[in-house]
N, C-alpha and C. Protein backbone atom coordinates (compact mmCIF):
# COMPACT_ATOMS: atom_id res chain seq x y z
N UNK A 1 -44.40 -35.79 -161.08
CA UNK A 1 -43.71 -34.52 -160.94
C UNK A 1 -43.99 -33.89 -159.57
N UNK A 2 -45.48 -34.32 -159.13
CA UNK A 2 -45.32 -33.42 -158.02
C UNK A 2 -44.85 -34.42 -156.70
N UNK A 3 -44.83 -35.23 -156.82
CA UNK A 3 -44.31 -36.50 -156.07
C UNK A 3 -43.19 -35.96 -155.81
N UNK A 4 -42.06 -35.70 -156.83
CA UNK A 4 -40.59 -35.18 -156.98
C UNK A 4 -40.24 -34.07 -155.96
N UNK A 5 -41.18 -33.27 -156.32
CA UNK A 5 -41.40 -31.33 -155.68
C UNK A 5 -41.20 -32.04 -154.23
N UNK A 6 -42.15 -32.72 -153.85
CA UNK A 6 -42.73 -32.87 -152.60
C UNK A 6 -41.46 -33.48 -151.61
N UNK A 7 -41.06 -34.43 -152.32
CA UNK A 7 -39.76 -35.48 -151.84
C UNK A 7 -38.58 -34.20 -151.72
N UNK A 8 -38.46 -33.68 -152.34
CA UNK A 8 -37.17 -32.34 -152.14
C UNK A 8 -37.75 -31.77 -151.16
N UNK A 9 -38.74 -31.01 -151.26
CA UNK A 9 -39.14 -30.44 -150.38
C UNK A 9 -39.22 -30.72 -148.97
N UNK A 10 -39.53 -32.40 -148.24
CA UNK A 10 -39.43 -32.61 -147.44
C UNK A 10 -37.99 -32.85 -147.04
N UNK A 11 -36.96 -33.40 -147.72
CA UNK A 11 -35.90 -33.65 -147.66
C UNK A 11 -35.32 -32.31 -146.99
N UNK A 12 -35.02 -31.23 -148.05
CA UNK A 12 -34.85 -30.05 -147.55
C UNK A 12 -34.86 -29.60 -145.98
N UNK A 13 -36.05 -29.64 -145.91
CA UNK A 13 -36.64 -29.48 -144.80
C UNK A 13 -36.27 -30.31 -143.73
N UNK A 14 -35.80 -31.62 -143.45
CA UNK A 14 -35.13 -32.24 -142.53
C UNK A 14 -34.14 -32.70 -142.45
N UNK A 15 -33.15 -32.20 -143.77
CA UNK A 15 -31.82 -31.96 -143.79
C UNK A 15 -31.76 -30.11 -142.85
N UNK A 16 -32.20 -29.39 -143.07
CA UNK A 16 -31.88 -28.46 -141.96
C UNK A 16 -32.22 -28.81 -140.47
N UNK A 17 -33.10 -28.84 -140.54
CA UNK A 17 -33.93 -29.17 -139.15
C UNK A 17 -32.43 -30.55 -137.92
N UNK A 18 -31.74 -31.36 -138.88
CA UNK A 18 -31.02 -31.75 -138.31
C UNK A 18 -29.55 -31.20 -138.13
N UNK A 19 -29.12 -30.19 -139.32
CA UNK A 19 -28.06 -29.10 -139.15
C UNK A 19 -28.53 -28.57 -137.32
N UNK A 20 -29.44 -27.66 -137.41
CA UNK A 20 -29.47 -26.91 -136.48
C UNK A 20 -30.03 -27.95 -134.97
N UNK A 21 -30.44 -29.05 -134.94
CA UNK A 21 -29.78 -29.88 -134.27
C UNK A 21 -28.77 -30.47 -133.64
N UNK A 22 -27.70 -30.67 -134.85
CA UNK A 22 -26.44 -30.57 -134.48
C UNK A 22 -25.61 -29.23 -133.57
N UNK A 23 -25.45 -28.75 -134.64
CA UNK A 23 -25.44 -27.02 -133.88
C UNK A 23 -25.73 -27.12 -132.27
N UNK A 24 -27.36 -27.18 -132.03
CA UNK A 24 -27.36 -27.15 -130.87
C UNK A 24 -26.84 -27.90 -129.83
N UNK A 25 -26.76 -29.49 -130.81
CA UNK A 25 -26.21 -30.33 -129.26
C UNK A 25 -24.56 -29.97 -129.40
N UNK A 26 -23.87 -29.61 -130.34
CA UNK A 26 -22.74 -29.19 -130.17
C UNK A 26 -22.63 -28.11 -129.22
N UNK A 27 -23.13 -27.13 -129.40
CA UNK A 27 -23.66 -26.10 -127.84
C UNK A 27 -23.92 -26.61 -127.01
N UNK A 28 -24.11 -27.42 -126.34
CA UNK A 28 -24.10 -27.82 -125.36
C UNK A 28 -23.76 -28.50 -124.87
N UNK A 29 -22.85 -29.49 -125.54
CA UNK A 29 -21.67 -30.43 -125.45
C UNK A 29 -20.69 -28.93 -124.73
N UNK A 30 -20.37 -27.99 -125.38
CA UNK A 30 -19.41 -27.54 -125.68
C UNK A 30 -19.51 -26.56 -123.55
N UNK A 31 -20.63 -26.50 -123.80
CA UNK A 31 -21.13 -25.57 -122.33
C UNK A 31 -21.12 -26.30 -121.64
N UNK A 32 -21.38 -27.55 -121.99
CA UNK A 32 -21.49 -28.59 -120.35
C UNK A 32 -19.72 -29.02 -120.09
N UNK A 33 -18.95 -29.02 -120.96
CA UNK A 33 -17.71 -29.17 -120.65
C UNK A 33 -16.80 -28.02 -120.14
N UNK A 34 -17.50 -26.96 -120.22
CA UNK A 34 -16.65 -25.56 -119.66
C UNK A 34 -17.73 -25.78 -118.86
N UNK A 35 -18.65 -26.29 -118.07
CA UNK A 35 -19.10 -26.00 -116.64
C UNK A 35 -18.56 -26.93 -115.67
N UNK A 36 -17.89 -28.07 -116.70
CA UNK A 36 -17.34 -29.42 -115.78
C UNK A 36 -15.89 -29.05 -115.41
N UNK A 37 -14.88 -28.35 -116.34
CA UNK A 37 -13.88 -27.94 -115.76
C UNK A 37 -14.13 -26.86 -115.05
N UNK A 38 -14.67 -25.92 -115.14
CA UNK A 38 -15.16 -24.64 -113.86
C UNK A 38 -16.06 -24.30 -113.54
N UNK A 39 -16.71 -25.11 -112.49
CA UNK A 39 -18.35 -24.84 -112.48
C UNK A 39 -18.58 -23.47 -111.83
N UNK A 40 -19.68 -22.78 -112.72
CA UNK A 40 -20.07 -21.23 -112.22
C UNK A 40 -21.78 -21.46 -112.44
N UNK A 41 -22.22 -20.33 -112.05
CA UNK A 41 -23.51 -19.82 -112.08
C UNK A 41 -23.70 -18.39 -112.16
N UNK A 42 -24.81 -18.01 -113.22
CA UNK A 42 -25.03 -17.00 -113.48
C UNK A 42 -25.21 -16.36 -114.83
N UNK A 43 -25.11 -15.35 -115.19
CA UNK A 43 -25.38 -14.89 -116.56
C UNK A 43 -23.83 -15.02 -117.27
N UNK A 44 -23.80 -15.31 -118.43
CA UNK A 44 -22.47 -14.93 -119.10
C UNK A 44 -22.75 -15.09 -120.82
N UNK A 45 -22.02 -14.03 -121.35
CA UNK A 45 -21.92 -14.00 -123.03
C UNK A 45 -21.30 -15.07 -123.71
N UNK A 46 -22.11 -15.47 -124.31
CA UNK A 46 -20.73 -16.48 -124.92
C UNK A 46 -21.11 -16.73 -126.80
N UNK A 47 -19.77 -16.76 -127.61
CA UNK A 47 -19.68 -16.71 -128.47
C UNK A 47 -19.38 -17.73 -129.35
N UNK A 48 -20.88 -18.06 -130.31
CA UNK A 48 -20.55 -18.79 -131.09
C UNK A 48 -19.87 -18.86 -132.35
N UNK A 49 -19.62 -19.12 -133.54
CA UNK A 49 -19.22 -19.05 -135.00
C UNK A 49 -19.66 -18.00 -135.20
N UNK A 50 -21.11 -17.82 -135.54
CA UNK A 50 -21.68 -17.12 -135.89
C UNK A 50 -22.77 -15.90 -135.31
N UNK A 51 -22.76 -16.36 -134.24
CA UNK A 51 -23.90 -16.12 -133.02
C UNK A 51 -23.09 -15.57 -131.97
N UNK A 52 -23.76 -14.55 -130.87
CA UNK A 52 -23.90 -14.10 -129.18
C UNK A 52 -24.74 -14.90 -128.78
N UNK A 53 -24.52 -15.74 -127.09
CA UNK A 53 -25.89 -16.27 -126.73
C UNK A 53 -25.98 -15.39 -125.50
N UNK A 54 -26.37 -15.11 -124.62
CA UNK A 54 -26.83 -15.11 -123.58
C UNK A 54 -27.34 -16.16 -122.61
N UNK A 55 -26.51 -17.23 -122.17
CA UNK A 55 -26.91 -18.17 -120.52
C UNK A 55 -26.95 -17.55 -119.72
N UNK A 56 -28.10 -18.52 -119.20
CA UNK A 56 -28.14 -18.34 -117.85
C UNK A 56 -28.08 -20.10 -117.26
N UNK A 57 -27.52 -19.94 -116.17
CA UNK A 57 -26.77 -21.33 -115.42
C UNK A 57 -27.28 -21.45 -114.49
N UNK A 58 -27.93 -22.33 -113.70
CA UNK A 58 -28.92 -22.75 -112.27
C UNK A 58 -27.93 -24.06 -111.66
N UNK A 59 -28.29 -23.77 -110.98
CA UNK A 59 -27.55 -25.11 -109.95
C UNK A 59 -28.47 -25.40 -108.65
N UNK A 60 -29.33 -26.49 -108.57
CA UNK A 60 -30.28 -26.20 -107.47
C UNK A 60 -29.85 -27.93 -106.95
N UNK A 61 -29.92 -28.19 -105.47
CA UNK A 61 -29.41 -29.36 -104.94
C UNK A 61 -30.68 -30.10 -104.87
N UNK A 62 -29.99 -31.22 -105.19
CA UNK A 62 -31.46 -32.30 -105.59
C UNK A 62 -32.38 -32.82 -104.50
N UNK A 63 -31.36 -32.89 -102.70
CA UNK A 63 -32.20 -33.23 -102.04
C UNK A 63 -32.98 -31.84 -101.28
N UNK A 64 -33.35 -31.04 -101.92
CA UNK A 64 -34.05 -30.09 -101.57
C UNK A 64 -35.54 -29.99 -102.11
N UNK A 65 -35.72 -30.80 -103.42
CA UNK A 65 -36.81 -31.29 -104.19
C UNK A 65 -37.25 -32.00 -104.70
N UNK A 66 -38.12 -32.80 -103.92
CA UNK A 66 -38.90 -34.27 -103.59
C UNK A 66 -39.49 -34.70 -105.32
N UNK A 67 -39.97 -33.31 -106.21
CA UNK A 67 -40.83 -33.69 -107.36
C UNK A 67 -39.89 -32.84 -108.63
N UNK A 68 -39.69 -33.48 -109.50
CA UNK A 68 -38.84 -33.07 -110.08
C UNK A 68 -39.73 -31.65 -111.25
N UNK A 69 -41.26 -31.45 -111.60
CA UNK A 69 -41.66 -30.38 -112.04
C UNK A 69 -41.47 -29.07 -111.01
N UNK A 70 -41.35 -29.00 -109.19
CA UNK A 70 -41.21 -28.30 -108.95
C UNK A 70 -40.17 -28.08 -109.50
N UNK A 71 -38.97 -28.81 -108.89
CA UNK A 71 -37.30 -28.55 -109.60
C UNK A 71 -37.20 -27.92 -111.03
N UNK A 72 -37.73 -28.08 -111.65
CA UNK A 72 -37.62 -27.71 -113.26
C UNK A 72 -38.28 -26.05 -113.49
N UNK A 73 -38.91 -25.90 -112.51
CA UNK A 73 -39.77 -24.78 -112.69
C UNK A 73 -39.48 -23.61 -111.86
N UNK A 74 -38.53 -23.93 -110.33
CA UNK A 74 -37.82 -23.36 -109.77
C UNK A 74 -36.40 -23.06 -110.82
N UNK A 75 -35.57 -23.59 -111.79
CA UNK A 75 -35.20 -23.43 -112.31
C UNK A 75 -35.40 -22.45 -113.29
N UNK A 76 -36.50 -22.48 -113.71
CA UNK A 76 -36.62 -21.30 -115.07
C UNK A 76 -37.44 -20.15 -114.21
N UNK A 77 -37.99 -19.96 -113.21
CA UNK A 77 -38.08 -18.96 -112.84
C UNK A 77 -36.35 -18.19 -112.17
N UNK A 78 -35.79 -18.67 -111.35
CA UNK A 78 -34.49 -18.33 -111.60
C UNK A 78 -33.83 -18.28 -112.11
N UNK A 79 -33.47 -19.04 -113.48
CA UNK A 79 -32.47 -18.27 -114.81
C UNK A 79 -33.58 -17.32 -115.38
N UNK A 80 -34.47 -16.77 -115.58
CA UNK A 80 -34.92 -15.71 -116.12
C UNK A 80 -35.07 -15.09 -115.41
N UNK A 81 -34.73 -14.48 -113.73
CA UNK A 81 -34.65 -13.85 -112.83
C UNK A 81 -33.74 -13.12 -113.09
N UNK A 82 -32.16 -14.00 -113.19
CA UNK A 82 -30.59 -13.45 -113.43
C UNK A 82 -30.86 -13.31 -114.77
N UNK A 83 -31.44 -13.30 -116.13
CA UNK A 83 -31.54 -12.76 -117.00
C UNK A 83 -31.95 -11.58 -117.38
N UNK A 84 -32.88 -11.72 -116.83
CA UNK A 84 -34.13 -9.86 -116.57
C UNK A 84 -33.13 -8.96 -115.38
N UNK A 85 -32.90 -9.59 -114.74
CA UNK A 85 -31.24 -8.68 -113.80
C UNK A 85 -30.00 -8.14 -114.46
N UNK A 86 -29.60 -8.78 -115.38
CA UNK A 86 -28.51 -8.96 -115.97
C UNK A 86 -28.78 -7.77 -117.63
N UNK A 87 -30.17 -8.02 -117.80
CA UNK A 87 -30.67 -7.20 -118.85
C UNK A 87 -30.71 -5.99 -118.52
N UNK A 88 -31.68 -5.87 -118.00
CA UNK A 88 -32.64 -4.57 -117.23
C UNK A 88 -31.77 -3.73 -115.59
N UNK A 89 -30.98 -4.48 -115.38
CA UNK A 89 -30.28 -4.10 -113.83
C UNK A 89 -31.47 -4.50 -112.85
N UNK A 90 -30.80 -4.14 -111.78
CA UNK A 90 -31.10 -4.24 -110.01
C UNK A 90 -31.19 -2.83 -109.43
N UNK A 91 -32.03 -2.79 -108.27
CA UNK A 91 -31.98 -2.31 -106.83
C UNK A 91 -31.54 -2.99 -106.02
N UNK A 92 -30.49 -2.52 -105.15
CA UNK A 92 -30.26 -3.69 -104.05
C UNK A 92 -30.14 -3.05 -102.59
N UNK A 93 -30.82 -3.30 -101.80
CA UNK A 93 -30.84 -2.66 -100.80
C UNK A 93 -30.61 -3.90 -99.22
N UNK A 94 -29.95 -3.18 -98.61
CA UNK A 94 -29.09 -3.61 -97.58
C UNK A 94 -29.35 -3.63 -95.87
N UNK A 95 -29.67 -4.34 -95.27
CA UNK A 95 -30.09 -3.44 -93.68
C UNK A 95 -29.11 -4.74 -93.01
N UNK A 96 -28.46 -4.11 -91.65
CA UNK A 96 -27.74 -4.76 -91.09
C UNK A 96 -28.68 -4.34 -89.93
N UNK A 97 -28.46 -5.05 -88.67
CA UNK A 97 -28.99 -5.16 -87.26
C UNK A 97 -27.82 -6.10 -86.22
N UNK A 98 -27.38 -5.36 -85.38
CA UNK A 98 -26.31 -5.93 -84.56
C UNK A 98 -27.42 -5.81 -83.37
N UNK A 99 -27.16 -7.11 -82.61
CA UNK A 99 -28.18 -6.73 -81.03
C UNK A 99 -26.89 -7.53 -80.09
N UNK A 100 -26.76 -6.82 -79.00
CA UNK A 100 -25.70 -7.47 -77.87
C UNK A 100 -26.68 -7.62 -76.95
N UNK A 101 -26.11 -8.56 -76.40
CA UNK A 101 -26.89 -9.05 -74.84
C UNK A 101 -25.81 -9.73 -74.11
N UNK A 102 -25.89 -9.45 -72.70
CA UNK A 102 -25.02 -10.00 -71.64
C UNK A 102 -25.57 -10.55 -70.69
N UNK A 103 -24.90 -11.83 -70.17
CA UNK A 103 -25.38 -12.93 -69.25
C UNK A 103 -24.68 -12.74 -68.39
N UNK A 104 -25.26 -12.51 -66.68
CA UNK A 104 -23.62 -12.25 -65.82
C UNK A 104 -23.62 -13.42 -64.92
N UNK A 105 -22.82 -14.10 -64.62
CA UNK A 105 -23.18 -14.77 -63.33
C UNK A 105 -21.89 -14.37 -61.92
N UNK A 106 -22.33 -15.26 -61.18
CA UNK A 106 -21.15 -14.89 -60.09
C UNK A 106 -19.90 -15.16 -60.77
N UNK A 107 -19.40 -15.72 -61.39
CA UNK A 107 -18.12 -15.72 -61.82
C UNK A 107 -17.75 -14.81 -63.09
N UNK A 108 -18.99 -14.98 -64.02
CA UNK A 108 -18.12 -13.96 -65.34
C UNK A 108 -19.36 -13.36 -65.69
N UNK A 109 -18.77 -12.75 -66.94
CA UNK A 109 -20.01 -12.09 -67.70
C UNK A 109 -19.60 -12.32 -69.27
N UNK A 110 -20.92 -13.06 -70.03
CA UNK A 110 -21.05 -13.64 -71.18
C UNK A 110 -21.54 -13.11 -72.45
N UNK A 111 -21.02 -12.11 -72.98
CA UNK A 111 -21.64 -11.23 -74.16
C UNK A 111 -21.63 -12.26 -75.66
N UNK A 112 -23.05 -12.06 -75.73
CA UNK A 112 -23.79 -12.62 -77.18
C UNK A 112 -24.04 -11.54 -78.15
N UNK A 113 -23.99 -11.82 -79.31
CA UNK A 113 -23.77 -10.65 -80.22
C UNK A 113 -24.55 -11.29 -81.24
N UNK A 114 -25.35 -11.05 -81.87
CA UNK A 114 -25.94 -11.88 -82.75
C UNK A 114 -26.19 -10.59 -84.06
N UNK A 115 -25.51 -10.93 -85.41
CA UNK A 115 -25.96 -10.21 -86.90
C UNK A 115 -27.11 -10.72 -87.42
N UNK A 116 -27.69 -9.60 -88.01
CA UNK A 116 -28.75 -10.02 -88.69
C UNK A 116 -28.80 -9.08 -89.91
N UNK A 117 -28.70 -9.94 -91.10
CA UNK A 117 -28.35 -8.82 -92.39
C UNK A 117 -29.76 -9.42 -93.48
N UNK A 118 -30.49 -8.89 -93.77
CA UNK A 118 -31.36 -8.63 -94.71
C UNK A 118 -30.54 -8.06 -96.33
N UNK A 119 -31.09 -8.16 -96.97
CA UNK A 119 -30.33 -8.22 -98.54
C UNK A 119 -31.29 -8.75 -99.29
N UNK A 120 -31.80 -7.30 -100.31
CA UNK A 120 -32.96 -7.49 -100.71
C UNK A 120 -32.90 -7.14 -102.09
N UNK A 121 -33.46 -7.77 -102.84
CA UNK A 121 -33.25 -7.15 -104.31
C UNK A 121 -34.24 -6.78 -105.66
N UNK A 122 -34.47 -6.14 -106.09
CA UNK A 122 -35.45 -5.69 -107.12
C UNK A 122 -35.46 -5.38 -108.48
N UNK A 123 -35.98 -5.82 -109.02
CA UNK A 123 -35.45 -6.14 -110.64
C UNK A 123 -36.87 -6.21 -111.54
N UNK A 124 -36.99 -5.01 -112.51
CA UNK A 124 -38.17 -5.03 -113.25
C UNK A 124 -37.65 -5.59 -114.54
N UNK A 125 -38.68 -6.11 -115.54
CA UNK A 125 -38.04 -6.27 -116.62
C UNK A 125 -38.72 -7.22 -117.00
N UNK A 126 -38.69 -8.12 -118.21
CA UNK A 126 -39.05 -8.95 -118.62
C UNK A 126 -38.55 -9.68 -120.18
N UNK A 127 -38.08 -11.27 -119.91
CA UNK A 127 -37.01 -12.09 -120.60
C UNK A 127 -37.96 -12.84 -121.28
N UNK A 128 -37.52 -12.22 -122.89
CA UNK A 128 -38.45 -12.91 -124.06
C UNK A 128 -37.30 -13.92 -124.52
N UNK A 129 -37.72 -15.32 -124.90
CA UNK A 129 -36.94 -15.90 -125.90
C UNK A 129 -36.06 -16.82 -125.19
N UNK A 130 -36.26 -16.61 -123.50
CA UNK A 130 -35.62 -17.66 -122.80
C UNK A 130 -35.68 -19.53 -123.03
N UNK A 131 -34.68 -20.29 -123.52
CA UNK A 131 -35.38 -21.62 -123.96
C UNK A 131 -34.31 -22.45 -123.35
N UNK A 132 -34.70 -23.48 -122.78
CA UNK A 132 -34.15 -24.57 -122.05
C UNK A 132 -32.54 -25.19 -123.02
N UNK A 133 -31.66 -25.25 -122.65
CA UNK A 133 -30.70 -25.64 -123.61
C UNK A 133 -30.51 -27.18 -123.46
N UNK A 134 -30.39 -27.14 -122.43
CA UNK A 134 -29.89 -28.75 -121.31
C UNK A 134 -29.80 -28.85 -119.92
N UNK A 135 -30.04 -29.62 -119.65
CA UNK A 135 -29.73 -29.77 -118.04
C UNK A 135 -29.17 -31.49 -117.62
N UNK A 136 -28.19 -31.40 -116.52
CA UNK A 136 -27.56 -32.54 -115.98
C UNK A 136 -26.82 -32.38 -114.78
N UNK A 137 -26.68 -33.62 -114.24
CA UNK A 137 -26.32 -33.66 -113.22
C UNK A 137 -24.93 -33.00 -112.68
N UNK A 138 -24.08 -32.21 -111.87
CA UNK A 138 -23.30 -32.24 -111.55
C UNK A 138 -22.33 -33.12 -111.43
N UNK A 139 -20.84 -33.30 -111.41
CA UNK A 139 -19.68 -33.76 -111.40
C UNK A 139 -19.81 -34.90 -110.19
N UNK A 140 -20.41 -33.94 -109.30
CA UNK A 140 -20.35 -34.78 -107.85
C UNK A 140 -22.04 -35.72 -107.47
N UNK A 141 -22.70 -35.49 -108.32
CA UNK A 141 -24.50 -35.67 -108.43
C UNK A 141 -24.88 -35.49 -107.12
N UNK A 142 -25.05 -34.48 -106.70
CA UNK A 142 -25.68 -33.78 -105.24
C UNK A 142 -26.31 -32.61 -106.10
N UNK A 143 -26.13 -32.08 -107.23
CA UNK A 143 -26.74 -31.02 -107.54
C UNK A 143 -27.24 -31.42 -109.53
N UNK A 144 -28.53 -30.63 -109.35
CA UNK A 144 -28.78 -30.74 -111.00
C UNK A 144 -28.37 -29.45 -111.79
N UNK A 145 -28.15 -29.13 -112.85
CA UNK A 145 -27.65 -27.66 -113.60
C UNK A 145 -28.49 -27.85 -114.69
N UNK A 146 -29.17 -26.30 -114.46
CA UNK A 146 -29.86 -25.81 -116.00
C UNK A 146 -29.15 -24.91 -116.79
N UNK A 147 -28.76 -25.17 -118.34
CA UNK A 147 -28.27 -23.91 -118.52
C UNK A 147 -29.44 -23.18 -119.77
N UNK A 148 -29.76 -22.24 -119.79
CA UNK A 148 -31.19 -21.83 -120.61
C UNK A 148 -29.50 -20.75 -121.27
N UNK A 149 -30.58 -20.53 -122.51
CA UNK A 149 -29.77 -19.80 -123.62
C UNK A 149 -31.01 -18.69 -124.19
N UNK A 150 -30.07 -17.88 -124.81
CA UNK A 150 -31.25 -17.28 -126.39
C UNK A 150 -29.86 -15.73 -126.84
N UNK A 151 -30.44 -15.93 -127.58
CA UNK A 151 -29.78 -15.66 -129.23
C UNK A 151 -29.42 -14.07 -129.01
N UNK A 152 -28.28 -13.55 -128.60
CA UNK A 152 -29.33 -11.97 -128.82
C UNK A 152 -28.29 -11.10 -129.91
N UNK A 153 -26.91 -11.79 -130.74
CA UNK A 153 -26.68 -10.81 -131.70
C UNK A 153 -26.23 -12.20 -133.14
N UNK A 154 -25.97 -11.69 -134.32
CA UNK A 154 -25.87 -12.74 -135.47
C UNK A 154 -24.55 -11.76 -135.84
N UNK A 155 -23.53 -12.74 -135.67
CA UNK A 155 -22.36 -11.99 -136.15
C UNK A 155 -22.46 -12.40 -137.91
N UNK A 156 -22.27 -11.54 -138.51
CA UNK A 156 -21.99 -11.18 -139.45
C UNK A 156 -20.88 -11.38 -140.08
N UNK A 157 -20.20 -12.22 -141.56
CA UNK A 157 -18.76 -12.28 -141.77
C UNK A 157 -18.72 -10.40 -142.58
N UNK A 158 -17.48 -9.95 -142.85
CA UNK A 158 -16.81 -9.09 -143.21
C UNK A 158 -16.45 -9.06 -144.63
C-alpha cells in the first residue's frame, strides 16, 4: 500500500515538473522566433495564456569575449540593469562639449571641430526573480542573445 502512495506520488510529481517544462521550452521556442523575424533588445511585456512575463533581451558580440563565464555574466548584469530601469525608472543626464581649432597655412585655413557627448545614466532599484530563459546564437552568428524572463502578473479566466 505504501509502495502504491509512493509510485503516485512520484509520478505526480514528474508528470508536472515536465508540463511546466514544456510550457517553458514552448516560451522560448516562441521568443526566439519573434527575435529571428525582428531582432530587438531591451525590456518588453509579453503575454502568455495565462501569464505577463517581463524580458529582458541582451545581444553582446562574441568576438569581444575571449571566456564565455565573462560573456554570461556581462549578460545578466545587463538584462537586470534594463530591468531595474524599466521597473524603477532612470536619471539621465547629458553634457555636450564642442572644441574648434584652426590650422592656417600659407594657402588656407583648416577648421577641426571635434564633439564630445557624455551620456550618463542612473538607476536605483533592485530585480528579484530575474531567471535565465535561453540564450543562442544570432541569425548571422557574430552575436550571442540572452533573453532572461520572470513572471510578474497570473491572468486569471473570467
Amino acid at each position: 500500500m505504501k509502495l502504491l502512495l509512493l509510485l503516485t506520488l512520484a509520478f505526480t510529481l514528474t508528470a508536472n515538473a515536465q508540463s511546466f517544462n514544456d510550457d517553458k521550452t514552448a516560451f522560448s521556442n516562441f521568443l526566439k522566433r519573434m527575435y529571428t523575424a525582428s531582432p530587438f533588445e531591451g525590456v518588453k511585456i509579453v503575454d502568455d495564456y495565462d501569464s505577463e512575463y517581463l524580458i529582458s533581451v541582451i545581444s553582446l558580440e562574441k568576438d569581444k569575449y575571449t571566456d564565455p563565464s565573462v560573456m554570461n555574466r556581462v549578460a545578466q548584469v545587463k538584462a537586470q540593469s534594463q530591468a531595474s530601469t524599466f521597473l524603477n525608472g532612470a536619471t539621465i543626464s547629458m553634457d555636450m562639449v564642442i572644441t574648434t581649432s584652426e590650422k592656417t597655412s600659407k594657402d588656407s585655413t583648416i577648421t577641426l571641430v571635434e564633439i564630445i557627448e557624455s551620456i550618463k545614466q542612473n538607476s536605483i532599484g533592485f530585480t528579484q526573480g530575474l531567471e535565465l530563459l535561453t540564450n543562442f546564437e544570432n541569425p548571422d552568428s557574430t552575436r550571442m542573445v540572452w533573453i532572461y524572463y520572470r513572471e510578474i502578473k497570473k491572468i486569471t479566466a473570467k
